[in-house]
N, C-alpha and C. Protein backbone atom coordinates (compact mmCIF):
# COMPACT_ATOMS: atom_id res chain seq x y z
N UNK A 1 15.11 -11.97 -18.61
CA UNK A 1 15.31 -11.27 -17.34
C UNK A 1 14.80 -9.83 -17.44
N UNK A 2 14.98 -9.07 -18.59
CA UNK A 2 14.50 -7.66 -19.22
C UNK A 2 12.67 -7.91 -18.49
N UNK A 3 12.05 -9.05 -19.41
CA UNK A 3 10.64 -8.67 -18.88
C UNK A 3 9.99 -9.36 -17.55
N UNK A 4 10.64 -9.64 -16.77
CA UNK A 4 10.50 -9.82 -15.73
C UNK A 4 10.34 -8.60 -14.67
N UNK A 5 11.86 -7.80 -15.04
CA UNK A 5 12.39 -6.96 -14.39
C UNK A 5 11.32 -5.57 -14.52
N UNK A 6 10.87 -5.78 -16.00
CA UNK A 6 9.93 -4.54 -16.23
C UNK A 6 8.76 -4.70 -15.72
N UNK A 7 7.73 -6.36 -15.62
CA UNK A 7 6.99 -6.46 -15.06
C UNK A 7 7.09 -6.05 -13.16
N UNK A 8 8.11 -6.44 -12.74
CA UNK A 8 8.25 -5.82 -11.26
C UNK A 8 8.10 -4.81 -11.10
N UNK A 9 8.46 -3.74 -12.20
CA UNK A 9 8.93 -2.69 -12.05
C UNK A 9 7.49 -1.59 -11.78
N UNK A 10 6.31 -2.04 -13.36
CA UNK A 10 5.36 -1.96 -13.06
C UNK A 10 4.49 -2.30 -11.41
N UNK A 11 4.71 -3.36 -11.62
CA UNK A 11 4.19 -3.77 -10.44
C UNK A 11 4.26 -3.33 -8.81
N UNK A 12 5.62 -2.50 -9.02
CA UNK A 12 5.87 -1.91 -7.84
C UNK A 12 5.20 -0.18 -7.79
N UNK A 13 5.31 0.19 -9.01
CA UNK A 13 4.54 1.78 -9.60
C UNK A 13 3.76 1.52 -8.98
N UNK A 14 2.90 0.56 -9.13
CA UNK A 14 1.13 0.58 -9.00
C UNK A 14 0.80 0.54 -7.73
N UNK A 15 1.57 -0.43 -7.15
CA UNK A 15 1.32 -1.05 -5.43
C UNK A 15 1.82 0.07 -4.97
N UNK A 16 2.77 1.01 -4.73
CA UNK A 16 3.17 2.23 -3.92
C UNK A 16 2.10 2.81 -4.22
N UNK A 17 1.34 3.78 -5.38
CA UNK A 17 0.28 4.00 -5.03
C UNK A 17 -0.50 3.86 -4.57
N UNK A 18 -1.26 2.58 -5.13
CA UNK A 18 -2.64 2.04 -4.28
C UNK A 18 -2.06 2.39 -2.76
N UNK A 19 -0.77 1.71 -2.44
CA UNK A 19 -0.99 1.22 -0.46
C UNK A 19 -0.54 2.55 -0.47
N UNK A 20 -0.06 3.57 -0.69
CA UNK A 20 -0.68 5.24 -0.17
C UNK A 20 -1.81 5.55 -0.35
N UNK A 21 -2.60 4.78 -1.20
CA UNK A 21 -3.78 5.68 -1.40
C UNK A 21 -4.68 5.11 -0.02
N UNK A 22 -4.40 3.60 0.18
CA UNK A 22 -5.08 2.44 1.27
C UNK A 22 -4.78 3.46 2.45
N UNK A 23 -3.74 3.45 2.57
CA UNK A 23 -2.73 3.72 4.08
C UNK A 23 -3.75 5.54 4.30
N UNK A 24 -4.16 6.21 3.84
CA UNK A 24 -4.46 7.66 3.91
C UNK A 24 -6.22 7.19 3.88
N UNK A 25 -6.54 6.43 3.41
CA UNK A 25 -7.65 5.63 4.11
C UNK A 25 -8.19 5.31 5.59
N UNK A 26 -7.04 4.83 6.20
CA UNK A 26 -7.38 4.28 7.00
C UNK A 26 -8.02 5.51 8.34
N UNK A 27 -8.81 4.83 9.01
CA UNK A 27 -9.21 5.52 10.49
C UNK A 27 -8.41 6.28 10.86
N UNK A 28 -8.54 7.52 11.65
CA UNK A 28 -7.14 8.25 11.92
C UNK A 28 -7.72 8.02 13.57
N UNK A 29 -6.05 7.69 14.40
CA UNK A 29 -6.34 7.43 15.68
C UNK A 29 -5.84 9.01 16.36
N UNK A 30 -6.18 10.29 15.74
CA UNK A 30 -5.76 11.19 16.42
C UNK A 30 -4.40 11.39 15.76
N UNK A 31 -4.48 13.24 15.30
CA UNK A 31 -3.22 14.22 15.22
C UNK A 31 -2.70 13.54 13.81
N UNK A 32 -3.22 12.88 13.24
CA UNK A 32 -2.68 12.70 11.73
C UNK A 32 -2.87 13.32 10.69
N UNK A 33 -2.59 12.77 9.56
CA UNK A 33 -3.13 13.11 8.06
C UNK A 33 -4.78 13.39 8.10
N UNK A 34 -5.23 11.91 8.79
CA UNK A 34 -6.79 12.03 8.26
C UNK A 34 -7.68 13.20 9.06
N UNK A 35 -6.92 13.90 10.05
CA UNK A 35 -7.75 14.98 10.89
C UNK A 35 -7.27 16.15 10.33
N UNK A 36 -6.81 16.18 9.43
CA UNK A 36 -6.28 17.44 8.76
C UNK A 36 -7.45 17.55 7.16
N UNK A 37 -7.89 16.25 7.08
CA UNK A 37 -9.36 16.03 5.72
C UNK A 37 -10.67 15.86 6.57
N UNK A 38 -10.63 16.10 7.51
CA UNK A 38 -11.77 15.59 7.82
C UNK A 38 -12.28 14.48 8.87
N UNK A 39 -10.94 13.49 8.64
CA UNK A 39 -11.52 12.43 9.69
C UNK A 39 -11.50 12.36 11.01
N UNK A 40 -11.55 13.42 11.98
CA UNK A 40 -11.15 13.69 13.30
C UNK A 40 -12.41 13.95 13.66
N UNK A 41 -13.41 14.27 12.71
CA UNK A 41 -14.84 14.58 13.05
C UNK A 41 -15.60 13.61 13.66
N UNK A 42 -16.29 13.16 14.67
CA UNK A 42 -16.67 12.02 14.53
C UNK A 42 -18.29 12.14 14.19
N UNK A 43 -18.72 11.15 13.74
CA UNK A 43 -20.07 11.24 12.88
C UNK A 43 -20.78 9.42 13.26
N UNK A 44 -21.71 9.43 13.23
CA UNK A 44 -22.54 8.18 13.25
C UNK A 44 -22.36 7.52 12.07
N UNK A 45 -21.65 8.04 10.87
CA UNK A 45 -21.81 7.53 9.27
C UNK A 45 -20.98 6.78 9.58
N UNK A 46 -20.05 6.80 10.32
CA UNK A 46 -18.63 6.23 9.99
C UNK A 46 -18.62 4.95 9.82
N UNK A 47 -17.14 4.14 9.18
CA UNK A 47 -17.45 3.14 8.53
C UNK A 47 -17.35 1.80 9.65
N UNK A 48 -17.73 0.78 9.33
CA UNK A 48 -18.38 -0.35 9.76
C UNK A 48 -17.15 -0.89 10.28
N UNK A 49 -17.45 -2.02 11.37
CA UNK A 49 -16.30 -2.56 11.85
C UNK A 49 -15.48 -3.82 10.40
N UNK A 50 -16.60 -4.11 9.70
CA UNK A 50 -16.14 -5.14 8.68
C UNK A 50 -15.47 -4.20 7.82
N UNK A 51 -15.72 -3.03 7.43
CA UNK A 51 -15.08 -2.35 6.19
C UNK A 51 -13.61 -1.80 6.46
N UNK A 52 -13.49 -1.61 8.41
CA UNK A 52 -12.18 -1.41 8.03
C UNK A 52 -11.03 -2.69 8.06
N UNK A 53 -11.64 -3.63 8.94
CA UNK A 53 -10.96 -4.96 8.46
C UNK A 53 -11.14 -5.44 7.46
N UNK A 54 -11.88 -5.39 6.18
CA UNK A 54 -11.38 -5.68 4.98
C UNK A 54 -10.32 -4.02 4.39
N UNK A 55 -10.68 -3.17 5.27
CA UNK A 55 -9.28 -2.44 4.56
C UNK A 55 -7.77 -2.72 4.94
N UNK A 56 -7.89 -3.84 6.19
CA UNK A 56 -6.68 -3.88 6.92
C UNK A 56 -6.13 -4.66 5.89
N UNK A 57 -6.89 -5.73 5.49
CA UNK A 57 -6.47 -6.81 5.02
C UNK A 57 -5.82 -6.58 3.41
N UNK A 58 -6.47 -5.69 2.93
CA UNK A 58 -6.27 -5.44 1.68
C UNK A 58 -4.63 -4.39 1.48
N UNK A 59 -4.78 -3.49 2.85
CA UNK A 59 -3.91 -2.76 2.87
C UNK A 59 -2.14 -4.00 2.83
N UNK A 60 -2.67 -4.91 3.96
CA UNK A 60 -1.39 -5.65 4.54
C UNK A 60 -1.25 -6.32 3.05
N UNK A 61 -2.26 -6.99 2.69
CA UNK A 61 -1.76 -8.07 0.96
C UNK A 61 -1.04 -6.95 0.36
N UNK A 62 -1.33 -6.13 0.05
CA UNK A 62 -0.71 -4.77 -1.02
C UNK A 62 0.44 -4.81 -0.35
N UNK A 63 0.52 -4.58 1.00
CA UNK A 63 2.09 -4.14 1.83
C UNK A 63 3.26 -5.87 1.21
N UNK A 64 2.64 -6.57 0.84
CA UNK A 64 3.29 -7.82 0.89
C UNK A 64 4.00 -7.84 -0.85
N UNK A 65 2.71 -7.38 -1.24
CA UNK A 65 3.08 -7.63 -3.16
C UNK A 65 4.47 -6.25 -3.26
N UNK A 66 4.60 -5.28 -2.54
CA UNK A 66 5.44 -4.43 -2.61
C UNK A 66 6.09 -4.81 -2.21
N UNK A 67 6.51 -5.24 -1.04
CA UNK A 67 7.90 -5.89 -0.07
C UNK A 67 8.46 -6.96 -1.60
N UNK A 68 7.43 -7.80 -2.25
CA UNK A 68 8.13 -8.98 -2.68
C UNK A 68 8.62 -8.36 -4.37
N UNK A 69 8.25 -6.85 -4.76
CA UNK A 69 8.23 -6.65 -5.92
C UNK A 69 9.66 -5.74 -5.54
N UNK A 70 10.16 -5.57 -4.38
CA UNK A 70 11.38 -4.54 -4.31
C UNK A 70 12.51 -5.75 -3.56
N UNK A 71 12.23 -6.75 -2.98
CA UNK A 71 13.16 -8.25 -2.91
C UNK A 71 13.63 -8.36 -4.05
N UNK A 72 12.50 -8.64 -5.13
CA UNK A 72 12.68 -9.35 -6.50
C UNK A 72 13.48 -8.41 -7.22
N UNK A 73 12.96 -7.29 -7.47
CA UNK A 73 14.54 -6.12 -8.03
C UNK A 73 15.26 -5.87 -7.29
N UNK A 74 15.58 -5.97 -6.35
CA UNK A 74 17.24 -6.39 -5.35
C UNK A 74 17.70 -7.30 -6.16
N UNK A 75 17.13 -8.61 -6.47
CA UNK A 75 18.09 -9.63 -6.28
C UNK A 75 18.18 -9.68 -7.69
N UNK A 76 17.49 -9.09 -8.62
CA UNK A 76 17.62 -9.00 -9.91
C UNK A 76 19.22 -8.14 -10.29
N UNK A 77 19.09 -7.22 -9.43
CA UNK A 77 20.12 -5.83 -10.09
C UNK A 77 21.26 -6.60 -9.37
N UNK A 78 21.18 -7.37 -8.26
CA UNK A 78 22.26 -7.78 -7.55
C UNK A 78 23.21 -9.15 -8.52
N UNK A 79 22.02 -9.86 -9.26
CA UNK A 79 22.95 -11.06 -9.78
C UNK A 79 22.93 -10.85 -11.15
N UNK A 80 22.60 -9.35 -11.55
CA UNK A 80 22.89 -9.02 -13.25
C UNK A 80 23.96 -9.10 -13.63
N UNK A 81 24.31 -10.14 -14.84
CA UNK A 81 25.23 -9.98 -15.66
C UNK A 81 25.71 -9.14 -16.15
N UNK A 82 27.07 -8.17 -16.17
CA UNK A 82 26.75 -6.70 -17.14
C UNK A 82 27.14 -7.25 -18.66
């Protein structure tokens, strides 16, 4: 149960990063984060309709492996033996 619990544990470190790093990615629809770096500019470069739906997609899988890596240590700490 120890390396289970540590593998989640990892697993959840990593995924909060990445999906902040995804989530501060994304398109800014006005008055956010991303118009405060830059992205409020608008430019012809900008990215492709496929690149931000593969960022949606990547963002939402990441949003999922976190939801199921903070379930899984709930129910870990909840049915620990002391």
């Amino acid at each position: 149960m120890d390396i289970l619990q540590f593998i989640l544990q990892v697993l959840l470190g990593i995924s909060s990063v990445l999906l902040t790093l995804l989530i501060l990615l994304h398109k800014g629809r006005g008055g956010g984060l991303s118009d405060m770096f830059g992205g409020g500019m608008t430019s012809a470069v900008g990215s492709s309709g496929l690149a931000e739906r593969n960022l949606n997609r990547f963002t939402v899988v990441l949003a999922l492996v976190w939801f199921v890596a903070i379930v899984g240590l709930g129910l870990i700490t909840k049915f620990e033996v002391i």
